[in-house]
Protein backbone atom coordinates (compact mmCIF):
# COMPACT_ATOMS: atom_id res chain seq x y z
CA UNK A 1 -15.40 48.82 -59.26
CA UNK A 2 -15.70 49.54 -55.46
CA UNK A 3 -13.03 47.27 -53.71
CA UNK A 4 -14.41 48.44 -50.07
CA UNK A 5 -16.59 45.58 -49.70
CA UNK A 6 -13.85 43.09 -50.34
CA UNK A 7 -11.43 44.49 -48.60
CA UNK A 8 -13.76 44.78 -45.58
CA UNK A 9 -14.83 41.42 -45.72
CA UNK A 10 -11.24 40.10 -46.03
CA UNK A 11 -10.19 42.55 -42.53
CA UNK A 12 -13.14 40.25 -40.66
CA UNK A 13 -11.73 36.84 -42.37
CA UNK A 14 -8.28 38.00 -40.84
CA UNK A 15 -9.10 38.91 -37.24
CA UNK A 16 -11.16 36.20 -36.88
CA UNK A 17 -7.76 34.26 -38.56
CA UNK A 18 -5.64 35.80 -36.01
CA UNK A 19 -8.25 35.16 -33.21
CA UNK A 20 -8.39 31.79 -33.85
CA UNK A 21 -4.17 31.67 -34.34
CA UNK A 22 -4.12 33.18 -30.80
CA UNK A 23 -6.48 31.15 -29.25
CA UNK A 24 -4.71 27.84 -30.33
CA UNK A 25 -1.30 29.56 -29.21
CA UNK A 26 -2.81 29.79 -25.70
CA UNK A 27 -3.94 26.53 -25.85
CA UNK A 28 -0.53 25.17 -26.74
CA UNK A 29 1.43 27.50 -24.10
CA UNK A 30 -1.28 25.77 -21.31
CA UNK A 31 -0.59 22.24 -23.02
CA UNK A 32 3.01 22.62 -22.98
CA UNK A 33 2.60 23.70 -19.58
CA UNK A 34 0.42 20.82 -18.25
CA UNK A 35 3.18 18.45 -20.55
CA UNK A 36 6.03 19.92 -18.57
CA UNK A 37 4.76 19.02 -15.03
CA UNK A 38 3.49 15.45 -15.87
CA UNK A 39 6.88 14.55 -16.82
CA UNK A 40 8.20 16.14 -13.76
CA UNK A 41 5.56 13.86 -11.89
CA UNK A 42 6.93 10.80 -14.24
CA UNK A 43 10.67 11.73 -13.10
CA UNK A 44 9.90 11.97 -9.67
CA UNK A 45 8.29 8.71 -9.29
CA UNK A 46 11.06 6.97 -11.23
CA UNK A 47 13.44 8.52 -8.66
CA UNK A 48 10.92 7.27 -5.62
CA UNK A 49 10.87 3.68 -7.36
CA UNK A 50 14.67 3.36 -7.55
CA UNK A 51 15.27 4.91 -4.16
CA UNK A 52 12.62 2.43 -2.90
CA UNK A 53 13.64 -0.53 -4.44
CA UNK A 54 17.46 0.49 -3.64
CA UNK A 55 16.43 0.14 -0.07
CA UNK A 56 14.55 -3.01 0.15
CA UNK A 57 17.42 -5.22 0.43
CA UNK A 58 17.59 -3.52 4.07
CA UNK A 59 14.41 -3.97 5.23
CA UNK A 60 13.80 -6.74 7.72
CA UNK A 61 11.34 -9.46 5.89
CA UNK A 62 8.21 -9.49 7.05
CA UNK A 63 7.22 -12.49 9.17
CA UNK A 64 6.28 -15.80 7.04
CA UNK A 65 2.89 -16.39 6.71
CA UNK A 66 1.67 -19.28 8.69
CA UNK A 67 -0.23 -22.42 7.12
CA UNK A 68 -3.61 -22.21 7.25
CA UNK A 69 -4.80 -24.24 10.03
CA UNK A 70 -5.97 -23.81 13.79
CA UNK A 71 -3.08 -25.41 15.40
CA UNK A 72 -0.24 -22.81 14.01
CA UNK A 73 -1.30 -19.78 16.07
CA UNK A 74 -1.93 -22.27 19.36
CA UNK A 75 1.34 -24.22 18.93
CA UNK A 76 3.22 -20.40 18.67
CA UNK A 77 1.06 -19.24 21.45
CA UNK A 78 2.44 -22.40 23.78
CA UNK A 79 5.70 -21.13 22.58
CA UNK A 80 5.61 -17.78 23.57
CA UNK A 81 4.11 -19.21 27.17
CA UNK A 82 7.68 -20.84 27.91
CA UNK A 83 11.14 -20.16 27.74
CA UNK A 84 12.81 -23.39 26.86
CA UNK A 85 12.78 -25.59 24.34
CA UNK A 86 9.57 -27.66 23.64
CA UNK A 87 9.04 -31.63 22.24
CA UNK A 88 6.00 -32.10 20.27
CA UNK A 89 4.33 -34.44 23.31
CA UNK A 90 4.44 -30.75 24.99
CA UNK A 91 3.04 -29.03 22.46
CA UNK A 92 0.63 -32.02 22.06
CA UNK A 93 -0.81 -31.64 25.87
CA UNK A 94 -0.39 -27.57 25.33
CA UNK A 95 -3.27 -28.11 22.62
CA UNK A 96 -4.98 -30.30 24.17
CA UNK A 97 -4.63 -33.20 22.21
CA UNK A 98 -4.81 -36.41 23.51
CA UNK A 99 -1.03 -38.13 23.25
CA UNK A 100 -1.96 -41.07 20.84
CA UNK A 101 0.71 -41.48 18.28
CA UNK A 102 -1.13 -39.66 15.25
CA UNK A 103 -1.44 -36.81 17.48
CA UNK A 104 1.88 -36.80 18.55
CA UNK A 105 3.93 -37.00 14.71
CA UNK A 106 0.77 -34.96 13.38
CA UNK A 107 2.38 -32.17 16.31
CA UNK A 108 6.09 -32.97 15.18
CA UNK A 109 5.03 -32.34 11.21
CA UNK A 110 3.99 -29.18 12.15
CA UNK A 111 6.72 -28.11 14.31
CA UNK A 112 8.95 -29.65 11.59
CA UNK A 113 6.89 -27.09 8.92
CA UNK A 114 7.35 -23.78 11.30
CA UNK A 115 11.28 -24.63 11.42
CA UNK A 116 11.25 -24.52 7.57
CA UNK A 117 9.46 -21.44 7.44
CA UNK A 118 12.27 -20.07 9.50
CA UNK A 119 9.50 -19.03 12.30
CA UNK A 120 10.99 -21.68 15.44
CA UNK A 121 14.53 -23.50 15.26
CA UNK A 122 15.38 -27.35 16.51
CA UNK A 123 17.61 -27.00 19.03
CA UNK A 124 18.87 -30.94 19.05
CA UNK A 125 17.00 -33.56 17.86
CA UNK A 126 13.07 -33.02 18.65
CA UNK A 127 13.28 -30.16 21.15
CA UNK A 128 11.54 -26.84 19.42
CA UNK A 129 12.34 -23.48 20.46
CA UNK A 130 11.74 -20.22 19.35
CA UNK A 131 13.88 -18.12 17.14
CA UNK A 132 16.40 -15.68 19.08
């Protein structure tokens, strides 16, 4: 019996074995690679989100965002144009609006609103002013 052919046919089944075997080892050596700088990436951005949320208690807040309607911007406009305190039959006349009671306490609500958002103070009783 002539064991040539066998054993010939079992030396290709093994290299192509080991071929294979080395292939997938390369592919796991890249793969643990490619694993190894992801979680690096991960690590780093855990560090950047504590760092960042570390610091936001010294930030400065952002200005309040302003109700949505037309007057807000024009009554902080007529603040900026002065330098004293305001009453809201100033800022009234400053819009244009004619001084008729409505117009007048619909003024003061705002100005009233704007010192709750933190964005102009009350001096004394009905003058407005801007924030220091």
């Amino acid at each position: 019996m002539n064991l040539r052919p066998l054993l010939d046919a079992l030396d290709l089944q093994e290299e192509a074995a080991r071929a294979l075997a080395d292939d997938l080892r390369a592919q796991i050596h890249d793969l643990q690679t490619r694993l190894r700088e992801a979680e690096t990436h991960l690590e780093h951005l855990a560090i950047t989100r504590t760092t960042v949320t570390g610091l936001t208690d010294r930030l400065p807040a952002g200005p309040p965002e302003l109700p949505e309607h037309p007057d807000y911007p024009r009554i902080l406009a007529a603040f900026h144009q002065t330098t004293g305190p305001l009453r809201a039959k100033d800022v009234c006349e400053a819009l244009g609006h004619e001084l008729l009671p409505k117009n007048v306490e619909g003024t003061r609500a705002k100005l009233k609103r704007l010192v709750k958002l933190g964005i102009l103070t009350e001096a004394d009783t009905g003058n407005f002013a801007r924030k220091p």
